[in-house]
C-alpha atoms as a PDB file:
ATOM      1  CA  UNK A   1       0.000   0.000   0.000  1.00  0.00           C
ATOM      2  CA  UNK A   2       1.353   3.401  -0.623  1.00  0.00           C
ATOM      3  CA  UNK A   3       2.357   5.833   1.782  1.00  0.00           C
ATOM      4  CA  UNK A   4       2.417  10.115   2.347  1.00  0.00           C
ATOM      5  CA  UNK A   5       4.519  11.687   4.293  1.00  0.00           C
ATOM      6  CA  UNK A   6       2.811  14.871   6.263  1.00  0.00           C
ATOM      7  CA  UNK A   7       3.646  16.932   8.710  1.00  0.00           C
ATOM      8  CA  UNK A   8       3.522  15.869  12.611  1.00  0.00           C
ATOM      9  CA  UNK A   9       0.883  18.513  13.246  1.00  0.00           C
ATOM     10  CA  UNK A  10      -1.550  17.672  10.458  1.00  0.00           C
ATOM     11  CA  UNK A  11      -1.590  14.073  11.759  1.00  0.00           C
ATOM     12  CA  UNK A  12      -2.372  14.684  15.245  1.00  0.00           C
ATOM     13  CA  UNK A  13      -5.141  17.075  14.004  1.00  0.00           C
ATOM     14  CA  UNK A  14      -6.570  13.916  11.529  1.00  0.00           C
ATOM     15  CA  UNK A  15      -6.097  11.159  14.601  1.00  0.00           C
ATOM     16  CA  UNK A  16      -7.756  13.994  16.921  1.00  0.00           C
ATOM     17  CA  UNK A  17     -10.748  14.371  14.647  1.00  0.00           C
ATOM     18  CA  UNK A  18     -10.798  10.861  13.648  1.00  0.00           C
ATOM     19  CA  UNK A  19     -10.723   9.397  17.372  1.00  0.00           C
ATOM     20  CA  UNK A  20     -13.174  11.849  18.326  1.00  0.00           C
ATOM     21  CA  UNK A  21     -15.319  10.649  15.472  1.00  0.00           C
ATOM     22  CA  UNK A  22     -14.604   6.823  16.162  1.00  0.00           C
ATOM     23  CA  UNK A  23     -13.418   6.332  13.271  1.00  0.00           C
ATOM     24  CA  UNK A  24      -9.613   5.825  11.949  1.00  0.00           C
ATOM     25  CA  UNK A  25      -7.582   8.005  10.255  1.00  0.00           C
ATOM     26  CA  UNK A  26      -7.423   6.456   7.203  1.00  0.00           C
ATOM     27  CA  UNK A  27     -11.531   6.226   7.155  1.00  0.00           C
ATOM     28  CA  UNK A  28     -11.416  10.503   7.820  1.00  0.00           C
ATOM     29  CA  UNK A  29      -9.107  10.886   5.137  1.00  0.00           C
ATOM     30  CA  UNK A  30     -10.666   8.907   2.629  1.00  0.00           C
ATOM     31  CA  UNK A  31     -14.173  10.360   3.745  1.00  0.00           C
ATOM     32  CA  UNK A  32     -12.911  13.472   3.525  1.00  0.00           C
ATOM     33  CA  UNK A  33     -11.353  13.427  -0.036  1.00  0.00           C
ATOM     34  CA  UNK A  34     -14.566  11.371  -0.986  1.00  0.00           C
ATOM     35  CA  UNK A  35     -16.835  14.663   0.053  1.00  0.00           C
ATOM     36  CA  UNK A  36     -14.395  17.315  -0.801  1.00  0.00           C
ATOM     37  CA  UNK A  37     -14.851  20.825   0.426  1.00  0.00           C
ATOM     38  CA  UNK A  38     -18.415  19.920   1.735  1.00  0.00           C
ATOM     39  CA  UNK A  39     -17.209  20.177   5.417  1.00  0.00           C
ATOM     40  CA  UNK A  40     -17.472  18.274   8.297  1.00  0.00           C
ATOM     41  CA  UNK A  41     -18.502  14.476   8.191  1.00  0.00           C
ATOM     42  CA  UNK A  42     -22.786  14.948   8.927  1.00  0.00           C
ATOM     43  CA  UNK A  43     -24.596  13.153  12.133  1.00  0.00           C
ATOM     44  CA  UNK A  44     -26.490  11.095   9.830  1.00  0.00           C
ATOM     45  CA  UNK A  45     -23.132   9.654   8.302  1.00  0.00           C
ATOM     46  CA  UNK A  46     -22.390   8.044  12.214  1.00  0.00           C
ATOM     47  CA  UNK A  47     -23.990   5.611  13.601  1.00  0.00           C
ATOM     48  CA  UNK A  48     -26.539   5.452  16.217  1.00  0.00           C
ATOM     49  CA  UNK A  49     -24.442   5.036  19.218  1.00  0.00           C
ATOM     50  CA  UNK A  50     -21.585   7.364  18.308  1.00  0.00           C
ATOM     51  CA  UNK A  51     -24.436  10.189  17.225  1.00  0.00           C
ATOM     52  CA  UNK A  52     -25.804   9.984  20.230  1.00  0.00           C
ATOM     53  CA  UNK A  53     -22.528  10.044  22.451  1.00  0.00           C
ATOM     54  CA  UNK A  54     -22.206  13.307  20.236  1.00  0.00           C
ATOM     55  CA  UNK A  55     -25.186  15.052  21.094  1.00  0.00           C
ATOM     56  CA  UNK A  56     -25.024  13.821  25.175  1.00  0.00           C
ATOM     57  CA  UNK A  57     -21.973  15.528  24.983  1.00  0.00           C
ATOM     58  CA  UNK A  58     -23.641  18.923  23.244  1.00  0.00           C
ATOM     59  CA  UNK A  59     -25.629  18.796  26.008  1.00  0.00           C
ATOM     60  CA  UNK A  60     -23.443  18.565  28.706  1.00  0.00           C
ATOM     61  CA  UNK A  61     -21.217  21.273  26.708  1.00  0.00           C
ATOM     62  CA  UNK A  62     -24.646  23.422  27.382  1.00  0.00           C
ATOM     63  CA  UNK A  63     -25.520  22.338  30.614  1.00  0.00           C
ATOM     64  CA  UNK A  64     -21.934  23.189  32.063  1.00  0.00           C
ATOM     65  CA  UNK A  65     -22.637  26.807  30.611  1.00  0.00           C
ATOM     66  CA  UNK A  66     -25.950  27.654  32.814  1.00  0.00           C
ATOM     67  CA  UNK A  67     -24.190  29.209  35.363  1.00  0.00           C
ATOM     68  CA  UNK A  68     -23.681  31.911  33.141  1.00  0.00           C
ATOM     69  CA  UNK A  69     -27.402  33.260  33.046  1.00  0.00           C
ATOM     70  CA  UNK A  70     -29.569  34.562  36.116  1.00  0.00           C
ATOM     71  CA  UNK A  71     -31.460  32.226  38.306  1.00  0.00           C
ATOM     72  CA  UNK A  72     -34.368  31.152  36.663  1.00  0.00           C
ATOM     73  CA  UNK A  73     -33.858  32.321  33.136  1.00  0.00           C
ATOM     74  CA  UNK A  74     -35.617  30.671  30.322  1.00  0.00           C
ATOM     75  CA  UNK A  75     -35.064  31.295  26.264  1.00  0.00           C
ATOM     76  CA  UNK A  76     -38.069  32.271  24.490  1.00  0.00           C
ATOM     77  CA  UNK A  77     -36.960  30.406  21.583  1.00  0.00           C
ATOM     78  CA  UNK A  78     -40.881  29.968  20.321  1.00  0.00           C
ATOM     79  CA  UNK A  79     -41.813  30.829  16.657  1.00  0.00           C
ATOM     80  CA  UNK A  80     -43.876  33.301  17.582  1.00  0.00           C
ATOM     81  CA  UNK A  81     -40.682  35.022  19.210  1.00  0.00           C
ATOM     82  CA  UNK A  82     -38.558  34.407  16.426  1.00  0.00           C
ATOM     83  CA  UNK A  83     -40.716  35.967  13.715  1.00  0.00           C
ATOM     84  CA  UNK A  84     -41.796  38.953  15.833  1.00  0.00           C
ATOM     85  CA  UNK A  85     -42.020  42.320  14.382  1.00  0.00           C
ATOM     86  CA  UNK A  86     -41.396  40.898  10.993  1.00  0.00           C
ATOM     87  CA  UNK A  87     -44.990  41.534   9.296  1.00  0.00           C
ATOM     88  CA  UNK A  88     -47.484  38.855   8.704  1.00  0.00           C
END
């Protein structure tokens, strides 16, 4: 099998993302030349158990920010927020 030489910091940035992923390098690298410059590898592209290790750890990335915000403070994130003010 044929080889590349790269620089020492471009690998540990591949095996970073890659582990972080679960996946191997070589499966990130050939993903990523496979999908060119259409960014990062998509949820739906991992499976079940490895999505949702992803998004518990969204969550806890959020969760360890609510000290940040008054005591009881809640996000009107509704539609009807959203889209106010912007006619009908």
């Amino acid at each position: 099998m044929p080889t590349i030489t790269i620089p020492d910091d471009a690998y540990q940035r591949l095996s970073h993302r890659a582990s972080s992923l679960g996946i191997s390098t070589d499966t990130l690298v050939a993903h990523l030349l496979e999908r060119g410059d259409q960014g990062p590898i998509p949820p739906g592209d991992l499976p079940y158990d490895q999505w949702k290790q992803r998004f518990d750890e969204l969550l806890a990335n959020a969760a360890s920010r609510a000290h940040r915000y008054p005591p009881g403070f809640q996000a009107d994130v509704s539609r009807e927020s959203i889209y106010e003010g912007r006619g009908e």
